[in-house]
PDB file of N, CA and C in Angstrom:
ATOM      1  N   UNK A   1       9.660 -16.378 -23.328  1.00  0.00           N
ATOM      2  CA  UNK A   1      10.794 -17.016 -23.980  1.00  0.00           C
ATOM      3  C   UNK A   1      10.814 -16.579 -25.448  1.00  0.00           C
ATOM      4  N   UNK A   2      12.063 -16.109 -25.921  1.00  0.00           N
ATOM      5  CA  UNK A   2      12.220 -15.682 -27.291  1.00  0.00           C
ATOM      6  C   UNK A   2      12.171 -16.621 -28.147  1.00  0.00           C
ATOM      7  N   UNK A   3      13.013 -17.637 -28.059  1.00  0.00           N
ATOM      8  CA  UNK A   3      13.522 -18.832 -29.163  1.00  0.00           C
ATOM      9  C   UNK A   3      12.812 -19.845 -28.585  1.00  0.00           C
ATOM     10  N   UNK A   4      13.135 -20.823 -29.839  1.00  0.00           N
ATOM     11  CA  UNK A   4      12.797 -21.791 -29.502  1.00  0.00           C
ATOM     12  C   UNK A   4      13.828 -23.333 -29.110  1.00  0.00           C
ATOM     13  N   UNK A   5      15.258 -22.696 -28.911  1.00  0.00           N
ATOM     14  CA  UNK A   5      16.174 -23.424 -28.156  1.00  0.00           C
ATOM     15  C   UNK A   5      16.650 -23.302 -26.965  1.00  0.00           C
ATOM     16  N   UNK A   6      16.607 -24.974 -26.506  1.00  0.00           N
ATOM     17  CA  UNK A   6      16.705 -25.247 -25.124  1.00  0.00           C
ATOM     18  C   UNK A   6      18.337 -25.669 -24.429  1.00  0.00           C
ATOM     19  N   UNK A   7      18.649 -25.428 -23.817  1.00  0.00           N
ATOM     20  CA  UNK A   7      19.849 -26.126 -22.684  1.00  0.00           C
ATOM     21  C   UNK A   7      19.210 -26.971 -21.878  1.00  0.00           C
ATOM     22  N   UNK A   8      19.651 -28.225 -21.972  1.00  0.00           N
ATOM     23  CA  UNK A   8      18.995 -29.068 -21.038  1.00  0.00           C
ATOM     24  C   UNK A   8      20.585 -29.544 -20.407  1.00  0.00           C
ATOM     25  N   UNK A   9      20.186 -29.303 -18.746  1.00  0.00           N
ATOM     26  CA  UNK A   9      21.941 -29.615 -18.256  1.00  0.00           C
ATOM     27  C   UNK A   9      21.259 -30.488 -17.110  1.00  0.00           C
ATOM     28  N   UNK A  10      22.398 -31.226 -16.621  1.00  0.00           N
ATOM     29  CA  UNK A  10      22.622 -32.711 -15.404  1.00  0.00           C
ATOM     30  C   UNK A  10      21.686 -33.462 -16.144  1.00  0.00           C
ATOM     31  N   UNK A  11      22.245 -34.394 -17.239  1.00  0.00           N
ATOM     32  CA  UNK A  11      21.722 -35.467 -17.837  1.00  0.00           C
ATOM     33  C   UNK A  11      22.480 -36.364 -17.671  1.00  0.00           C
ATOM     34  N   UNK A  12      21.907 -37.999 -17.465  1.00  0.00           N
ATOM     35  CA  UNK A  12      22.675 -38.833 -16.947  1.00  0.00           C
ATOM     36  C   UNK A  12      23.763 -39.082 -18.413  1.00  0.00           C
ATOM     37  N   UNK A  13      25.019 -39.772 -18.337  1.00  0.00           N
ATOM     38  CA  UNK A  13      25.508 -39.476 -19.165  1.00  0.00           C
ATOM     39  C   UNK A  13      25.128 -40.824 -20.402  1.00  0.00           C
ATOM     40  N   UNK A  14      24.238 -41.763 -20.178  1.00  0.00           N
ATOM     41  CA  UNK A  14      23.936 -42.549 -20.614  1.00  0.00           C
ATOM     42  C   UNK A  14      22.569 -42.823 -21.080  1.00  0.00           C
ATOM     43  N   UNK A  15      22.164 -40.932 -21.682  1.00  0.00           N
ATOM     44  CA  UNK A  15      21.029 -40.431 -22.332  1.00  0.00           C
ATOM     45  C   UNK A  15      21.525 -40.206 -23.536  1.00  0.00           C
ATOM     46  N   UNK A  16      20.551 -40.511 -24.668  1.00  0.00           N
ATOM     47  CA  UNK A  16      20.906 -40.456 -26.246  1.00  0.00           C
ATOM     48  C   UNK A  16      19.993 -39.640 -27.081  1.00  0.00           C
ATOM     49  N   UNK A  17      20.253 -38.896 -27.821  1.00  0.00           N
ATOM     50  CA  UNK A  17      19.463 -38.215 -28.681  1.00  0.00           C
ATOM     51  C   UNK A  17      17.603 -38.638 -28.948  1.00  0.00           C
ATOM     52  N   UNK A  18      17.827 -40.197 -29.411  1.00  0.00           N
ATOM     53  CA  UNK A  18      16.411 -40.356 -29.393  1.00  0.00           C
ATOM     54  C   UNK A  18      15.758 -40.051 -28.328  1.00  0.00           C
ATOM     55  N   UNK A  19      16.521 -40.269 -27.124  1.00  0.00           N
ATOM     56  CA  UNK A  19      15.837 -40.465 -25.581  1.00  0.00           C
ATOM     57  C   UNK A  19      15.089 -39.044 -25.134  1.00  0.00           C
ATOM     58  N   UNK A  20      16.011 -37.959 -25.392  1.00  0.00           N
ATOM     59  CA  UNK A  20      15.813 -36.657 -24.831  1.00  0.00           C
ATOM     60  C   UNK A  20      14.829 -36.045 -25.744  1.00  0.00           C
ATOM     61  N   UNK A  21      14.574 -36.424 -27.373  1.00  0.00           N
ATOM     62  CA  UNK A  21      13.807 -36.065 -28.148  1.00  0.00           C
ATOM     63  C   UNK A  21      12.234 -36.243 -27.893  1.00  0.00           C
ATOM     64  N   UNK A  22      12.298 -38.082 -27.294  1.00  0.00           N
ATOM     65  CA  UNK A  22      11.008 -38.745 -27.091  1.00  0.00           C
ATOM     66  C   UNK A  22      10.470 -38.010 -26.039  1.00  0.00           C
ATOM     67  N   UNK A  23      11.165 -37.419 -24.777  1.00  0.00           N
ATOM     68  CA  UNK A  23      10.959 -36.869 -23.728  1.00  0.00           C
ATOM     69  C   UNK A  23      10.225 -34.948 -24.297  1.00  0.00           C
ATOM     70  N   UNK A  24      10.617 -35.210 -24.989  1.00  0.00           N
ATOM     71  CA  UNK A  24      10.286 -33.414 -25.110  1.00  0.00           C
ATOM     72  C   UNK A  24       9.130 -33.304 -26.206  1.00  0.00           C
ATOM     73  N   UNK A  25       8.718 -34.198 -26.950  1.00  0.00           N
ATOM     74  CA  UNK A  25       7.829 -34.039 -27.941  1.00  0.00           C
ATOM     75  C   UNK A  25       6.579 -34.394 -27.237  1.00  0.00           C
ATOM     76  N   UNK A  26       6.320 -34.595 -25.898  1.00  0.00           N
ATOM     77  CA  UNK A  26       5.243 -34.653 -24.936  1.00  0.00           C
ATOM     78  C   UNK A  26       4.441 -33.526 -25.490  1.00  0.00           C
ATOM     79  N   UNK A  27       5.634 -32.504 -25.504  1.00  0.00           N
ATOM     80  CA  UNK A  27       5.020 -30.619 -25.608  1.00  0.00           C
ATOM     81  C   UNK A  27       5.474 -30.296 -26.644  1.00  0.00           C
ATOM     82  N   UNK A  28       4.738 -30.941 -27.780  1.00  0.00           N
ATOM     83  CA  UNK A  28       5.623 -30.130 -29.199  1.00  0.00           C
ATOM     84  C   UNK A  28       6.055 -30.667 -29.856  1.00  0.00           C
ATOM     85  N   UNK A  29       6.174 -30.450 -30.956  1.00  0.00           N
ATOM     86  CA  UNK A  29       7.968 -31.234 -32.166  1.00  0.00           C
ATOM     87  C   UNK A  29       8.920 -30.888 -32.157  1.00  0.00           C
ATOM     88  N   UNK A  30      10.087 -32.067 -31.801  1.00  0.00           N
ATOM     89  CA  UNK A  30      11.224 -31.762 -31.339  1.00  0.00           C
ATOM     90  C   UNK A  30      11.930 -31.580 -32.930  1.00  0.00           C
ATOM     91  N   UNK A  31      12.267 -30.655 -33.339  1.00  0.00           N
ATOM     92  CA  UNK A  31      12.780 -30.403 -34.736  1.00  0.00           C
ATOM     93  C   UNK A  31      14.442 -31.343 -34.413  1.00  0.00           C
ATOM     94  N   UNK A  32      15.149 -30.726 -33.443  1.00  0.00           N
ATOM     95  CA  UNK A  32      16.334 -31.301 -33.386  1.00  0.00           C
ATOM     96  C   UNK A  32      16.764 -31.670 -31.811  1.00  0.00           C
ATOM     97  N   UNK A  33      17.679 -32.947 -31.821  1.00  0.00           N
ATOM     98  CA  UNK A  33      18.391 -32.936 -30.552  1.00  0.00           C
ATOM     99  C   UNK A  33      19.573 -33.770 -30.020  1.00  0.00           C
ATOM    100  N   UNK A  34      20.381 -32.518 -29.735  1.00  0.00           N
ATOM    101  CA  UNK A  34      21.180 -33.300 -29.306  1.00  0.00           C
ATOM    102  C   UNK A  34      22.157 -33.173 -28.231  1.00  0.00           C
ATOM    103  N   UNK A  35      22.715 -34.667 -27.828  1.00  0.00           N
ATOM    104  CA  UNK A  35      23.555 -34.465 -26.503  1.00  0.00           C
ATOM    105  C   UNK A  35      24.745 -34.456 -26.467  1.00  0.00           C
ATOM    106  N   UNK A  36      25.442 -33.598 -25.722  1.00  0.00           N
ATOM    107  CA  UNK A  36      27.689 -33.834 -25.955  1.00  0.00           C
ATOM    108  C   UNK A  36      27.768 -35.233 -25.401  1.00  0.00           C
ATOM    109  N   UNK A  37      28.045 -36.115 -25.960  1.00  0.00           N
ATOM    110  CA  UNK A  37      28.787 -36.954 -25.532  1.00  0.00           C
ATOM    111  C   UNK A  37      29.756 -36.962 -24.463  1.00  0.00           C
ATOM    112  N   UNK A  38      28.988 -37.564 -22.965  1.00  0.00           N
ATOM    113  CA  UNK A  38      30.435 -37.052 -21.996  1.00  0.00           C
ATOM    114  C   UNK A  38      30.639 -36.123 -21.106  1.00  0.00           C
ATOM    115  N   UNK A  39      29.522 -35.460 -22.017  1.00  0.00           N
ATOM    116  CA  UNK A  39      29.130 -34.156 -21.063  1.00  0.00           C
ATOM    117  C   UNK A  39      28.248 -33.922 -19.786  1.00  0.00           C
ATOM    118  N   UNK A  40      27.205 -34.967 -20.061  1.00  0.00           N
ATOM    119  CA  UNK A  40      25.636 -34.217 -19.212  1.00  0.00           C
ATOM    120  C   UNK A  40      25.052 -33.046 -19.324  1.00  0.00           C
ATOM    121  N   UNK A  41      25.147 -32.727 -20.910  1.00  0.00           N
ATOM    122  CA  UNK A  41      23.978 -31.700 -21.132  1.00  0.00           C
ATOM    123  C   UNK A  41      23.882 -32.017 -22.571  1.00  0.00           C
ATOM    124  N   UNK A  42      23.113 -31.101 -22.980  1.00  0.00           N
ATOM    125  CA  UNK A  42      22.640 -31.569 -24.329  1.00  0.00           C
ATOM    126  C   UNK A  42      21.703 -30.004 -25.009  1.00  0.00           C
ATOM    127  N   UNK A  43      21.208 -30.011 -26.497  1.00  0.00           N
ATOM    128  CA  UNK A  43      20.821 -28.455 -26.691  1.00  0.00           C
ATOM    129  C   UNK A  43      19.519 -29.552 -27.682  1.00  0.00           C
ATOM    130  N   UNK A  44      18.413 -28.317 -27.966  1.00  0.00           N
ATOM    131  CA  UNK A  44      17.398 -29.269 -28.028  1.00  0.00           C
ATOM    132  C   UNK A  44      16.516 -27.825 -28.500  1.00  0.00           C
ATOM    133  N   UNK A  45      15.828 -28.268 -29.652  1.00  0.00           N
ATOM    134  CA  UNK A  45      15.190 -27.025 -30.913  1.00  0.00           C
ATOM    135  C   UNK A  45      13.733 -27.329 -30.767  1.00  0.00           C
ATOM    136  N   UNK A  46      12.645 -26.921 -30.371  1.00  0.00           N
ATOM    137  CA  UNK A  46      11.090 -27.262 -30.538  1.00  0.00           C
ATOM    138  C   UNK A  46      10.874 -26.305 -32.239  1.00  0.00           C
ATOM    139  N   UNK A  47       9.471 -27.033 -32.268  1.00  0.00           N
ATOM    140  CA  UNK A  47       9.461 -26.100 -33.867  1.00  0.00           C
ATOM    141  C   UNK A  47       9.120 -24.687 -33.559  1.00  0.00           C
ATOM    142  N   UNK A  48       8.363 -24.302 -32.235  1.00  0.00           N
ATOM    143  CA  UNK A  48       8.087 -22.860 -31.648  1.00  0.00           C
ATOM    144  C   UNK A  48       8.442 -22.619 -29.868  1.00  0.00           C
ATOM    145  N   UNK A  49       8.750 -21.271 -30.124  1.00  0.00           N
ATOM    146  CA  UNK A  49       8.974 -20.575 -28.752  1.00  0.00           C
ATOM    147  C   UNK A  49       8.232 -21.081 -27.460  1.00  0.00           C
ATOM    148  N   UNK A  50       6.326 -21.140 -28.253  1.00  0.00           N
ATOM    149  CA  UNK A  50       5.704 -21.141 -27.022  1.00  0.00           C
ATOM    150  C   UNK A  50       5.693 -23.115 -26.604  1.00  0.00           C
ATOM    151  N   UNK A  51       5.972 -23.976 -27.006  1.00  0.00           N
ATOM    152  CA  UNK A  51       6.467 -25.284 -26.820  1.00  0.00           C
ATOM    153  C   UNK A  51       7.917 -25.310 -26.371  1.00  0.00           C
ATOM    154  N   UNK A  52       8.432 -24.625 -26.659  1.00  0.00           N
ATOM    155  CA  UNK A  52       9.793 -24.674 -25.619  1.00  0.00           C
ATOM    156  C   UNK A  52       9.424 -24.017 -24.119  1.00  0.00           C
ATOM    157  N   UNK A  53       8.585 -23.137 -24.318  1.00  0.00           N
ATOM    158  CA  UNK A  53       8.375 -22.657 -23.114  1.00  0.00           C
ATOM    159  C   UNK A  53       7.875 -23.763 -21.854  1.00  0.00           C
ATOM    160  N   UNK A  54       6.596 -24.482 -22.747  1.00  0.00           N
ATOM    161  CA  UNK A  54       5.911 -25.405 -21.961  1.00  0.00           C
ATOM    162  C   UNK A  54       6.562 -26.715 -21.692  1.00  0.00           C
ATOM    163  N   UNK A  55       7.568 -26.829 -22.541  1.00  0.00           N
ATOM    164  CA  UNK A  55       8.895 -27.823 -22.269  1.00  0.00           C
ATOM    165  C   UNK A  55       9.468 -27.560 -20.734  1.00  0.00           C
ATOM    166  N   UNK A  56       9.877 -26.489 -21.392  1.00  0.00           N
ATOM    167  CA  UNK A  56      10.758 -25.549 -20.030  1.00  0.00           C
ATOM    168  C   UNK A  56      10.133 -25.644 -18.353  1.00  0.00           C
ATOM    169  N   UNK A  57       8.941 -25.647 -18.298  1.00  0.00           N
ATOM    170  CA  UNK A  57       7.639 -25.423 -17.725  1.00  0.00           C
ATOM    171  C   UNK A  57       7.750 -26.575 -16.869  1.00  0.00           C
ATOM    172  N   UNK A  58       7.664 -27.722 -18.090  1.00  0.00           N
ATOM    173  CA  UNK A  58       7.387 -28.846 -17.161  1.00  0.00           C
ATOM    174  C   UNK A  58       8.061 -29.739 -16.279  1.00  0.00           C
ATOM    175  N   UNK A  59       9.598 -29.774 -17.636  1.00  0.00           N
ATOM    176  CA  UNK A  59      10.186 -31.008 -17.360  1.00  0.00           C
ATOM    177  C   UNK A  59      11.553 -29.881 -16.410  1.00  0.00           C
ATOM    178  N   UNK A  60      11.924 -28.982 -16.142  1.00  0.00           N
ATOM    179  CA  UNK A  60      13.163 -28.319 -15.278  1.00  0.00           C
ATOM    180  C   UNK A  60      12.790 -28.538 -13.981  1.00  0.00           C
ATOM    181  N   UNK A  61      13.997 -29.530 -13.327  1.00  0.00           N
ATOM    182  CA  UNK A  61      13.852 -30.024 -12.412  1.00  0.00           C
ATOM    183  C   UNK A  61      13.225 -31.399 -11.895  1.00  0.00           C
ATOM    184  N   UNK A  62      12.548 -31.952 -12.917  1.00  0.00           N
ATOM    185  CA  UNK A  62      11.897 -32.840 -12.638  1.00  0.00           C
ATOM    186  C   UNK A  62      12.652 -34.004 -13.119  1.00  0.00           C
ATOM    187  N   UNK A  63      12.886 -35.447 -12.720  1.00  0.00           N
ATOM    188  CA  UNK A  63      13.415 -36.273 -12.320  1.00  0.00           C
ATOM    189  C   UNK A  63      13.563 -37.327 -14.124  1.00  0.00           C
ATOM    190  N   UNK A  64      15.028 -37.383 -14.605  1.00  0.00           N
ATOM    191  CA  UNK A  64      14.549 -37.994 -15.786  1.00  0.00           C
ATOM    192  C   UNK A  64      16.214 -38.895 -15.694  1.00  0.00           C
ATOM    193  N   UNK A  65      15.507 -40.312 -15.533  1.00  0.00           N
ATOM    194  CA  UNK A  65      16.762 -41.107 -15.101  1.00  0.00           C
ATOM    195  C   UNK A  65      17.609 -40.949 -14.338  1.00  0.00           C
ATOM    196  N   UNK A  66      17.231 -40.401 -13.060  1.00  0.00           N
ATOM    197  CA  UNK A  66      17.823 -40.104 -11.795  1.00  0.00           C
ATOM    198  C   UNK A  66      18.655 -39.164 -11.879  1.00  0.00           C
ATOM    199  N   UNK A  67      18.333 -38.582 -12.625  1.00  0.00           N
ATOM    200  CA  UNK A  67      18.469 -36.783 -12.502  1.00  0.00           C
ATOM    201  C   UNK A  67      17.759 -35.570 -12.662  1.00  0.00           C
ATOM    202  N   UNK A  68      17.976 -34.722 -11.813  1.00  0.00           N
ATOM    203  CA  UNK A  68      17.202 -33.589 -12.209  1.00  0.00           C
ATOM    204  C   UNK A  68      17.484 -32.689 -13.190  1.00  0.00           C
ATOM    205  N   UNK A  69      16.317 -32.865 -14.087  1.00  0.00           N
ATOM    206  CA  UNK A  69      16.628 -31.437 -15.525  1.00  0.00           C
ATOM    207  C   UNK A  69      17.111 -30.090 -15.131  1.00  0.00           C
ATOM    208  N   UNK A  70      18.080 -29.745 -15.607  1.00  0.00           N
ATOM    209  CA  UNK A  70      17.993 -28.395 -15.639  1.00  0.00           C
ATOM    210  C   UNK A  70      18.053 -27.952 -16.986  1.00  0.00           C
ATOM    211  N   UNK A  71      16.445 -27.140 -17.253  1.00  0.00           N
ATOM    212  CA  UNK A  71      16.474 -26.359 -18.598  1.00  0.00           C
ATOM    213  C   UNK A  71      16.511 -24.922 -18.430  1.00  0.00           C
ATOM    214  N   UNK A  72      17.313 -24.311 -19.783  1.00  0.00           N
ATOM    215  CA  UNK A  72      16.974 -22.800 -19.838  1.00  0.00           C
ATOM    216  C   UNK A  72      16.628 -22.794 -21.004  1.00  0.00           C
ATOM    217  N   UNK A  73      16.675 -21.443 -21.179  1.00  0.00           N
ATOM    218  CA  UNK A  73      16.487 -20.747 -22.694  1.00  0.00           C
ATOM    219  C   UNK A  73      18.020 -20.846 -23.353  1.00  0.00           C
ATOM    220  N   UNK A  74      18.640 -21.894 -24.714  1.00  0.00           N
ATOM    221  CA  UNK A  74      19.645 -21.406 -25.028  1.00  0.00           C
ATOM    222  C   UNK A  74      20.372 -20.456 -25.301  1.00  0.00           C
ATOM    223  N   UNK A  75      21.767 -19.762 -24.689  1.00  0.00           N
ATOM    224  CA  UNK A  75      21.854 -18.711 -25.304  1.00  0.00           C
ATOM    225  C   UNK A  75      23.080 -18.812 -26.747  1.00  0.00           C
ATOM    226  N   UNK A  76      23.527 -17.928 -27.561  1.00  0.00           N
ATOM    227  CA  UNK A  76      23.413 -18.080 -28.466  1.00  0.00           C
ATOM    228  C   UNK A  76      25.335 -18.234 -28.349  1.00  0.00           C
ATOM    229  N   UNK A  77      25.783 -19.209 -29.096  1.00  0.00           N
ATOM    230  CA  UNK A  77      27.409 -19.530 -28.728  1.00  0.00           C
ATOM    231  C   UNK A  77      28.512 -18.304 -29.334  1.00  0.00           C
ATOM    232  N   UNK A  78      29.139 -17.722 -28.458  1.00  0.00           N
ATOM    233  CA  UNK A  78      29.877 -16.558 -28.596  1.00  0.00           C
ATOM    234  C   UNK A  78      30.759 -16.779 -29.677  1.00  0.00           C
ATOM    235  N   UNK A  79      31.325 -16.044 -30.209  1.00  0.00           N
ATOM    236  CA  UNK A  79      32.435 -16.581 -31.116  1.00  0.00           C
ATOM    237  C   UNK A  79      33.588 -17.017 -30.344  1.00  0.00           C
ATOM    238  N   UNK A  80      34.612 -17.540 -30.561  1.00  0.00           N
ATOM    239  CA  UNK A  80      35.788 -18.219 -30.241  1.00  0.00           C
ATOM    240  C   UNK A  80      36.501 -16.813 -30.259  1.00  0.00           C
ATOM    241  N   UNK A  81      37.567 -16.607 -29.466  1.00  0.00           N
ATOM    242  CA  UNK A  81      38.464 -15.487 -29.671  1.00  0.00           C
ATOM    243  C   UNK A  81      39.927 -16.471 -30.525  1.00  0.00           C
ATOM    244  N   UNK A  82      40.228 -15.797 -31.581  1.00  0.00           N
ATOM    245  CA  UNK A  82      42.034 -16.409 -32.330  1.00  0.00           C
ATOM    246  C   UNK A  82      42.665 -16.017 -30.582  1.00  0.00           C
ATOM    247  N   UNK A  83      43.118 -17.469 -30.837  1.00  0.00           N
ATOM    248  CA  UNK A  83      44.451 -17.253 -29.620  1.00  0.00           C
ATOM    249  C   UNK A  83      45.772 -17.256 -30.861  1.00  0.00           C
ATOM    250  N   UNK A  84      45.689 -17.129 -31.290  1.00  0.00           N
ATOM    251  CA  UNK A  84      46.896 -17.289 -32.103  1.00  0.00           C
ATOM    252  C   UNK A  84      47.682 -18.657 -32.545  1.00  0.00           C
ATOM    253  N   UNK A  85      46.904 -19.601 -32.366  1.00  0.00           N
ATOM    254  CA  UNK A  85      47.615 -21.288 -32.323  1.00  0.00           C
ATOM    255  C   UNK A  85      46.934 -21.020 -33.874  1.00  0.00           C
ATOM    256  N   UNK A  86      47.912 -21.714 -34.863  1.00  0.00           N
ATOM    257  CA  UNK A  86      47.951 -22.072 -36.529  1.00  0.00           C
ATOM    258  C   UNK A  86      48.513 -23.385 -36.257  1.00  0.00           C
TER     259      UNK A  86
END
């Protein structure tokens, strides 16, 4: 794993920043985290690569408020294309 940001997706939608933070600093310091509102996913920063990894490791797939994690490696947000709306 390159970075040290995560995608964490199928989160119940009534998971909160502290919640997903407390969950991940098992393996590491969670520098940042946070969830879309609404969404069921959320993006989530360890202070290093190899703690995201062991993040990654443990908790993908495994059962967190009656859902299963799905983590990756974040990838990095494309730019927006101008549609032309001013």
């Amino acid at each position: 794993m390159d970075g040290s940001k995560l995608y964490v997706g199928n989160l119940s939608y009534a998971v909160t920043n502290e919640e997903l933070k407390e969950l991940f600093s098992q393996y590491g310091e969670v520098k940042q985290a946070n969830v879309i509102e609404g969404k069921g996913f959320g993006f989530l920063e360890m202070s290093n690569p190899e703690d995201a990894e062991k993040a990654q490791k443990a908790l993908n797939g495994s059962d967190f408020k009656g859902r299963a994690l799905r983590i990756e490696e974040a990838k990095p947000q494309k730019p927006r294309q101008d549609r032309g709306y001013r």
